[in-house]
Protein backbone atom coordinates (compact mmCIF):
# COMPACT_ATOMS: atom_id res chain seq x y z
CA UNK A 1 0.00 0.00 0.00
CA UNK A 2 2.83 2.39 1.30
CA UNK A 3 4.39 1.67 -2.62
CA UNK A 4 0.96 3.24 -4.50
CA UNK A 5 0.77 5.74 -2.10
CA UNK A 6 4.37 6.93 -3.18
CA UNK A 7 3.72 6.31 -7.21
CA UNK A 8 1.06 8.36 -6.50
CA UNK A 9 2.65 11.08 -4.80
CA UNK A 10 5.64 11.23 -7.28
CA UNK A 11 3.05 13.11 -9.83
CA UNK A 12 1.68 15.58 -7.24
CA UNK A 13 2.50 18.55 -10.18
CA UNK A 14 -1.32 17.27 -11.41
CA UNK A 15 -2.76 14.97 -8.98
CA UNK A 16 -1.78 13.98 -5.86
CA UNK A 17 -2.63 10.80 -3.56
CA UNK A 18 -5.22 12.49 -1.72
CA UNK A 19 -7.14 13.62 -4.89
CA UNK A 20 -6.00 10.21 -6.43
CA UNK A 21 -8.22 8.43 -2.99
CA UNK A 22 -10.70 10.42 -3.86
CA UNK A 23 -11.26 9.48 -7.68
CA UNK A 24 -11.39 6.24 -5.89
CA UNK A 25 -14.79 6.64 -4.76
CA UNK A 26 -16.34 7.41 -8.17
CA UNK A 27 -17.41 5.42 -10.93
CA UNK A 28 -17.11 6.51 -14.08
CA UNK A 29 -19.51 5.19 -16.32
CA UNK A 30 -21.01 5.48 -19.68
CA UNK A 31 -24.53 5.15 -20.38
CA UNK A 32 -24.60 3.49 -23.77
CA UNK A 33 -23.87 -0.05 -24.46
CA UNK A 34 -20.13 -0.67 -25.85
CA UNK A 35 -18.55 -3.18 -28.26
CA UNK A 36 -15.19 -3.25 -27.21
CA UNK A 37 -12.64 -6.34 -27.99
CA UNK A 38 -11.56 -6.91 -24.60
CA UNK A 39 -13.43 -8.07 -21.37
CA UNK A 40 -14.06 -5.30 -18.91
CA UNK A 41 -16.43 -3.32 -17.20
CA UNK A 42 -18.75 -1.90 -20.02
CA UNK A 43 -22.16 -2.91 -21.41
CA UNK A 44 -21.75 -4.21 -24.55
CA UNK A 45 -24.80 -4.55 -27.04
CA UNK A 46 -23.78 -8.45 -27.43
CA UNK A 47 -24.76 -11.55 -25.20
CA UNK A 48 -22.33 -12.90 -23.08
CA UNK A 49 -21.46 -14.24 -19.61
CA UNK A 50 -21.69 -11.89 -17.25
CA UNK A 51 -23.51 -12.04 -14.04
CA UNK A 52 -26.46 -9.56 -15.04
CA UNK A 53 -28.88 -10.87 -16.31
CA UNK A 54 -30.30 -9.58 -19.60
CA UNK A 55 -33.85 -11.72 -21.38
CA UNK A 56 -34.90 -15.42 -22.72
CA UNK A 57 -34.92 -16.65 -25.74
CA UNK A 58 -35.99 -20.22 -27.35
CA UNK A 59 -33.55 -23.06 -27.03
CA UNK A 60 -31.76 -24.46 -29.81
CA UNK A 61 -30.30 -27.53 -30.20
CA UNK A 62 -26.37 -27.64 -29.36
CA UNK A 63 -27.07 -24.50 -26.70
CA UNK A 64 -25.07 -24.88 -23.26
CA UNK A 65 -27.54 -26.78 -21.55
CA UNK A 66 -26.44 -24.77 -18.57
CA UNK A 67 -27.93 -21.96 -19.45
CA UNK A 68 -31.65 -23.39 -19.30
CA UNK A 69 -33.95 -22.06 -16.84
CA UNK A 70 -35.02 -25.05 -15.60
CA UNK A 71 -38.02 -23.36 -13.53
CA UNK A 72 -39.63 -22.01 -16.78
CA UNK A 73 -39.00 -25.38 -18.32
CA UNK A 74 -41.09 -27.06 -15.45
CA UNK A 75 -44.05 -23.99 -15.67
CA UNK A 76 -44.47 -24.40 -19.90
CA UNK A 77 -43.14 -27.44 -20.73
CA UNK A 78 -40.33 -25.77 -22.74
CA UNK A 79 -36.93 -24.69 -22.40
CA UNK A 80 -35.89 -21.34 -22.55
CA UNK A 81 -32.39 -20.34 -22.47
CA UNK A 82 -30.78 -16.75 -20.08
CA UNK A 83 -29.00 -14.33 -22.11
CA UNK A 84 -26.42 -12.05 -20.17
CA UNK A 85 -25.29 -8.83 -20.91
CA UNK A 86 -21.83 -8.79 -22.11
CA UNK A 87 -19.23 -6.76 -20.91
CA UNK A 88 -16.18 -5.18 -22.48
CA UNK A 89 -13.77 -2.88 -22.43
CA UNK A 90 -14.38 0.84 -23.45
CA UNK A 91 -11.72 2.40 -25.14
CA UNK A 92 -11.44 6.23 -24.42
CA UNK A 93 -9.75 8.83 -25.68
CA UNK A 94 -8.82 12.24 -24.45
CA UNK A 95 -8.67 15.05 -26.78
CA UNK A 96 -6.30 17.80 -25.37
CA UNK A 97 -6.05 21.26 -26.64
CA UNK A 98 -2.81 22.48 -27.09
CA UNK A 99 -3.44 25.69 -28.35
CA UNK A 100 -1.33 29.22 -26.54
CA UNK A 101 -4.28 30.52 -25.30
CA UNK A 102 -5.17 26.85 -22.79
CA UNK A 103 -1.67 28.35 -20.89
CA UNK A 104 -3.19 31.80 -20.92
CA UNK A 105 -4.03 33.12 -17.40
CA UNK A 106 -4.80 31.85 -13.79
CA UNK A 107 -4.11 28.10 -13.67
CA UNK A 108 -5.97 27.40 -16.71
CA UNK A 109 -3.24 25.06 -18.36
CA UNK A 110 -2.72 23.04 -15.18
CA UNK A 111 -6.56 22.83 -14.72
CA UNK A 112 -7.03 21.13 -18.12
CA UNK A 113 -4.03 18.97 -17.48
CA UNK A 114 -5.80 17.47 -14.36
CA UNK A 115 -8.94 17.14 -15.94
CA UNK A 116 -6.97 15.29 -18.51
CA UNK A 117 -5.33 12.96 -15.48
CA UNK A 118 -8.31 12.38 -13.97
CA UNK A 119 -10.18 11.13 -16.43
CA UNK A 120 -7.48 8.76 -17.47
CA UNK A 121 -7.45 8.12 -13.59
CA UNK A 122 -10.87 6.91 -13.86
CA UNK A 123 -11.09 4.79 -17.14
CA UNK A 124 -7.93 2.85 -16.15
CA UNK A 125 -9.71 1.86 -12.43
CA UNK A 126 -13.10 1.06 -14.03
CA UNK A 127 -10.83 -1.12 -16.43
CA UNK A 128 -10.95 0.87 -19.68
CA UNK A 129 -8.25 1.82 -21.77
CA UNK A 130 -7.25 5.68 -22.50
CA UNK A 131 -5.32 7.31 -24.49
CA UNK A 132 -4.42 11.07 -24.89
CA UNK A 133 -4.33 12.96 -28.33
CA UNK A 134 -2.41 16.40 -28.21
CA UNK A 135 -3.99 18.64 -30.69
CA UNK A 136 -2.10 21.27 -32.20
CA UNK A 137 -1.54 22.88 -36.08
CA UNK A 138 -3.89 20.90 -37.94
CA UNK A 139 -2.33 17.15 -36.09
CA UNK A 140 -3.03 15.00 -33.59
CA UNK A 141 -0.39 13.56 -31.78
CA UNK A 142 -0.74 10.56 -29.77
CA UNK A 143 1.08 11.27 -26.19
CA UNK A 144 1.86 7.56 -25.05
CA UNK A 145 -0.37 4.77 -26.92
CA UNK A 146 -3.25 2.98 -25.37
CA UNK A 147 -3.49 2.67 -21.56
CA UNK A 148 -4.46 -0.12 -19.22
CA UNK A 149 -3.92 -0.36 -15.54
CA UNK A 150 -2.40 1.92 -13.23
CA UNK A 151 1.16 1.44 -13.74
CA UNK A 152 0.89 2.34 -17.61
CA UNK A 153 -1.38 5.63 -16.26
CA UNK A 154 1.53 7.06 -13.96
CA UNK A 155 4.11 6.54 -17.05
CA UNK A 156 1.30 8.62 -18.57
CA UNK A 157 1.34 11.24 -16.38
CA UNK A 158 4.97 11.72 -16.20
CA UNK A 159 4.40 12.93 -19.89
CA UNK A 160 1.74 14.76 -19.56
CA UNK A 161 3.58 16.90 -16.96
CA UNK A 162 6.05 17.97 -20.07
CA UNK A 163 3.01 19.43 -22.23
CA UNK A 164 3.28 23.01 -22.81
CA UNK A 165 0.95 25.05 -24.68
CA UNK A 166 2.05 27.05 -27.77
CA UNK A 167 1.27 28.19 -31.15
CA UNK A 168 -2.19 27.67 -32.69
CA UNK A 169 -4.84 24.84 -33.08
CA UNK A 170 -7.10 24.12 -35.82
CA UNK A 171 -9.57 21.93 -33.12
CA UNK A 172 -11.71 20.72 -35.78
CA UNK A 173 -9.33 19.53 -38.32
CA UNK A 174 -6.96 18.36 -35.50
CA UNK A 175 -9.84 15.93 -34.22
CA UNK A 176 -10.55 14.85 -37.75
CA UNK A 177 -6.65 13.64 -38.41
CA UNK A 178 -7.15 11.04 -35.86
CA UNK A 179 -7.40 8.12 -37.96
CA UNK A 180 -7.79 5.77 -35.07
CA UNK A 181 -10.65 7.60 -32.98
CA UNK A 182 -12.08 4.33 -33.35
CA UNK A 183 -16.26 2.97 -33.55
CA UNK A 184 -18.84 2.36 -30.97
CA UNK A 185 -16.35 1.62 -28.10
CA UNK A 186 -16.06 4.15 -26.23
CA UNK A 187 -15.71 8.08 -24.97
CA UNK A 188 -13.89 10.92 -26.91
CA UNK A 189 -13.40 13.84 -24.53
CA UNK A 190 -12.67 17.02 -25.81
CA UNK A 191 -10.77 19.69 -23.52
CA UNK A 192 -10.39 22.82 -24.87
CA UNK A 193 -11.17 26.84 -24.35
CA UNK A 194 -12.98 26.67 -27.80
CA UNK A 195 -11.81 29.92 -28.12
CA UNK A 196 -11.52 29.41 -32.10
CA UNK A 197 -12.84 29.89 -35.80
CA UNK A 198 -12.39 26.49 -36.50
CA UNK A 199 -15.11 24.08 -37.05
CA UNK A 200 -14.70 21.95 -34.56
CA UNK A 201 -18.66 21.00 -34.14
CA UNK A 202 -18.01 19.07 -37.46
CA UNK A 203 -15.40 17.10 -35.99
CA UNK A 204 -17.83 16.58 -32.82
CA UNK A 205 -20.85 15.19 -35.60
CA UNK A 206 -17.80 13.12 -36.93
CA UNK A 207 -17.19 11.03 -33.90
CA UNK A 208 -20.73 10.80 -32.96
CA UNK A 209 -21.24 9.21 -36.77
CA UNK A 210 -18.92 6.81 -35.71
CA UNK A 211 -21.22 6.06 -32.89
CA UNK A 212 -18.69 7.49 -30.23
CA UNK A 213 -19.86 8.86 -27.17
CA UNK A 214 -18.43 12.46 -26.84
CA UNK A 215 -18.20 14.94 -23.52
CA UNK A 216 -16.98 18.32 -24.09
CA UNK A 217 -14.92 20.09 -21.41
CA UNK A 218 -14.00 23.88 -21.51
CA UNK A 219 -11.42 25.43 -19.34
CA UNK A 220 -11.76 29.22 -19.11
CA UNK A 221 -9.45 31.32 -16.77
CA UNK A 222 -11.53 33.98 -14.30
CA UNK A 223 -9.85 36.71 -16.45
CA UNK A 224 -11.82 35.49 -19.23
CA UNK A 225 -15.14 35.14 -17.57
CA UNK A 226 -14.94 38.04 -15.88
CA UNK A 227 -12.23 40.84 -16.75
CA UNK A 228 -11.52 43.40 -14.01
CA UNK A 229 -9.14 46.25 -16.26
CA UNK A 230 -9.58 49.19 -17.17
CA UNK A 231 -8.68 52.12 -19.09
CA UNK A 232 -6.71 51.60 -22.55
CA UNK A 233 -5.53 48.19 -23.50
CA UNK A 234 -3.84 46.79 -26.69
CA UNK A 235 -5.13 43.14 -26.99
CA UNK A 236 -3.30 40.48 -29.09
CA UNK A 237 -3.81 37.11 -30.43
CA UNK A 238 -1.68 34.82 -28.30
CA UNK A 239 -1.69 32.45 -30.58
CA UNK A 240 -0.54 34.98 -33.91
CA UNK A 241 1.96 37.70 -32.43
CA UNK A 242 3.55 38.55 -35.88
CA UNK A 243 3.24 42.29 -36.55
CA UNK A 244 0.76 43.37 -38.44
CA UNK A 245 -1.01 39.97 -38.56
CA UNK A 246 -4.87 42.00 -37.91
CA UNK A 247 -4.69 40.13 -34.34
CA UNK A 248 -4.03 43.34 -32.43
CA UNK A 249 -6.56 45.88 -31.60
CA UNK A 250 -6.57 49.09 -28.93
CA UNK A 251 -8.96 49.23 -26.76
CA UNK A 252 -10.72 51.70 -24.21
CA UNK A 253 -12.16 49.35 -21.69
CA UNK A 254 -14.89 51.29 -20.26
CA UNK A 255 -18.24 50.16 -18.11
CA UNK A 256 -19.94 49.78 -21.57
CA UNK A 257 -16.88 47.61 -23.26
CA UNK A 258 -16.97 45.17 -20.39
CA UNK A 259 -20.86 44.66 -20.67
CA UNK A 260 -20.53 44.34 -24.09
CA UNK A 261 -17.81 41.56 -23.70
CA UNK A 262 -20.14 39.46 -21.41
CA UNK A 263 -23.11 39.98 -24.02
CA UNK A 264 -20.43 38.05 -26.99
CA UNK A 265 -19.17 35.99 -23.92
CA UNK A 266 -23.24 34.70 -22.61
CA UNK A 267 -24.18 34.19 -26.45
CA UNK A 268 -20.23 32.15 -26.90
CA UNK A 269 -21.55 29.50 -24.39
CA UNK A 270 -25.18 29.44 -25.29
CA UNK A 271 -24.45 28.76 -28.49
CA UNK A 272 -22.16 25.54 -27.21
CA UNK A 273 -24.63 24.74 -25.02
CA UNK A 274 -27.11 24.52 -27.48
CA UNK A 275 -24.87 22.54 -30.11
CA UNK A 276 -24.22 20.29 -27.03
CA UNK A 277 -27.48 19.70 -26.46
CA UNK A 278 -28.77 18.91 -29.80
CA UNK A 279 -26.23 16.16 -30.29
CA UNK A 280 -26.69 14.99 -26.66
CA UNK A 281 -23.58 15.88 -25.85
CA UNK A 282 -22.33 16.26 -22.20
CA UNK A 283 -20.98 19.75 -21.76
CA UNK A 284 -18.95 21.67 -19.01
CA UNK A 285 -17.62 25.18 -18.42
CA UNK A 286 -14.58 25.18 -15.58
CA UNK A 287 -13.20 27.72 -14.47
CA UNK A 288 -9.26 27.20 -13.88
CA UNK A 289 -9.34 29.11 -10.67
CA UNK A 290 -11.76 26.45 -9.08
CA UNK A 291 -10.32 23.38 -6.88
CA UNK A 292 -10.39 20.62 -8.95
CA UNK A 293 -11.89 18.33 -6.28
CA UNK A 294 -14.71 20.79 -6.22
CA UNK A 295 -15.01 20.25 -10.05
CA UNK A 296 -15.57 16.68 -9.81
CA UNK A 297 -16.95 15.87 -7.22
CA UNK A 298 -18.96 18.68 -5.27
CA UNK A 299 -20.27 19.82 -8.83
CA UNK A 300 -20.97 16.26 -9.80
CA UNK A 301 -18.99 16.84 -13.04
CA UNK A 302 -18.04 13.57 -13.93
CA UNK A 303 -21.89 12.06 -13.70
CA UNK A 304 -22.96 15.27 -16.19
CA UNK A 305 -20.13 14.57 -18.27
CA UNK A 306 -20.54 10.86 -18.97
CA UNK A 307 -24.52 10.11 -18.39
């Protein structure tokens, strides 16, 4: 015990062991059936031979005969054979943005890093795989390969501590490059600011036509929900800083700018919201000054994110 306890506490940069316990206590769970490869935890749409029990149907000849109900054999004089639900192993996938502006102020890389950890945390105890795609450019990079069981997840972590945030992301087409975002086995989480042109609720209509489950996860710093400046400002694309590029504009922030920005800022989440909720999509706003403990689990996060 005294061994996980100091794994655990060698990654304390993103999660700790006490945080760590505490994922312990929650399941994380998806609420359609899965067709994985590999025995686990998940309902899969198939029959197998797990304990639950799913229906009947007719016996045929050269069917286990251990799987009769003998009781309904003796009430209609015929024999009826249980059907159990299957279960196997979801594979999910972790779609990090890694974009300038997710490093941008108070906390808000870190927070989107732990988000990322956790959920890895939780697939790998509930005896999924996860894996974690780095978006950024137009690519997806794959940080480690497919992971199963703890050991594999802390190697994980160790990398993600190294991601930095820089230059600019094309979400949507980023998301689309993954070749391997597989079909109908598991969840594809996206964690990003959204703060972008690109179309990245195509990509989002592209996993869900490959029957994915998605959850979408944005990380905004408090500066961004609510900025406190005034006077005059000169404001500049993080992500473009090249001279001239139309990314920088002057600004007199005044009473009227500030109410203005959180008009665009109220109609920027609405509209997710309502994207979100059309597809049936799980969706989140964080804010990277909040404790992540408080994220998931005083604000129930992780059941509105997966159910």
């Amino acid at each position: 015990m005294s061994d996980e306890r100091d794994k655990r506490d060698q990654h304390g940069r993103i999660l700790d062991g006490a945080f760590l316990d505490s994922l312990d206590t929650l399941d994380l769970y998806v609420h359609q059936a899965k067709s994985g490869h590999f025995s686990g935890t998940r309902r899969s749409l198939a029959y197998g031979s797990s304990p639950e029990f799913a229906d009947y149907r007719d016996y045929v000849q050269g069917d286990d005969l251990r799987r009769i109900d003998w009781n309904l054999a003796g009430r209609f004089d015929k024999y009826y054979i249980k059907r159990f639900i299957d279960e196997k192993q979801g594979r999910n996938r972790v779609y990090l943005d890694q974009s300038a502006s997710m490093g941008v102020g108070t906390g808000k890389g870190m927070m989107a890093l732990r988000l990322a950890a956790a959920l890895g945390y939780l697939s790998v105890s509930n005896m999924d795989c996860v894996s974690y795609r780095l978006l950024r450019g137009r690519t997806s990079e794959d940080l480690c390969g497919s992971i199963a069981g703890r050991e594999r997840f802390y190697a994980a972590i160790r990398k993600l501590e190294t991601v930095a945030f820089a230059g600019e992301t094309d979400l949507g087409a980023a998301i689309r490059s993954d070749t391997g975002a597989g079909f109908d086995d598991g969840v594809s989480y996206i964690i990003s600011d959204f703060l972008t042109d690109s179309d990245w609720k195509g990509a989002v209509d592209v996993l869900l036509g490959r029957r994915r489950e998605v959850a979408v996860i944005q990380v905004l710093s408090p500066e961004e929900m609510a900025p406190v400046f005034h006077g005059s400002h000169t404001f500049s694309d993080v992500e473009s800083l090249r001279a001239g590029d139309g990314k920088r504009v002057s600004v007199e922030v005044n009473r009227e700018a500030l109410a203005a920005y959180q008009r665009a800022l109220d109609g920027f989440l609405k509209d997710i919201r309502r994207f979100c909720a059309s597809r049936g999509v799980p969706f989140m706003t964080v804010r990277s000054d909040e404790r992540i403990e408080d994220v998931l689990l005083a604000r129930g996060c992780v059941e509105e994110l997966i159910r």
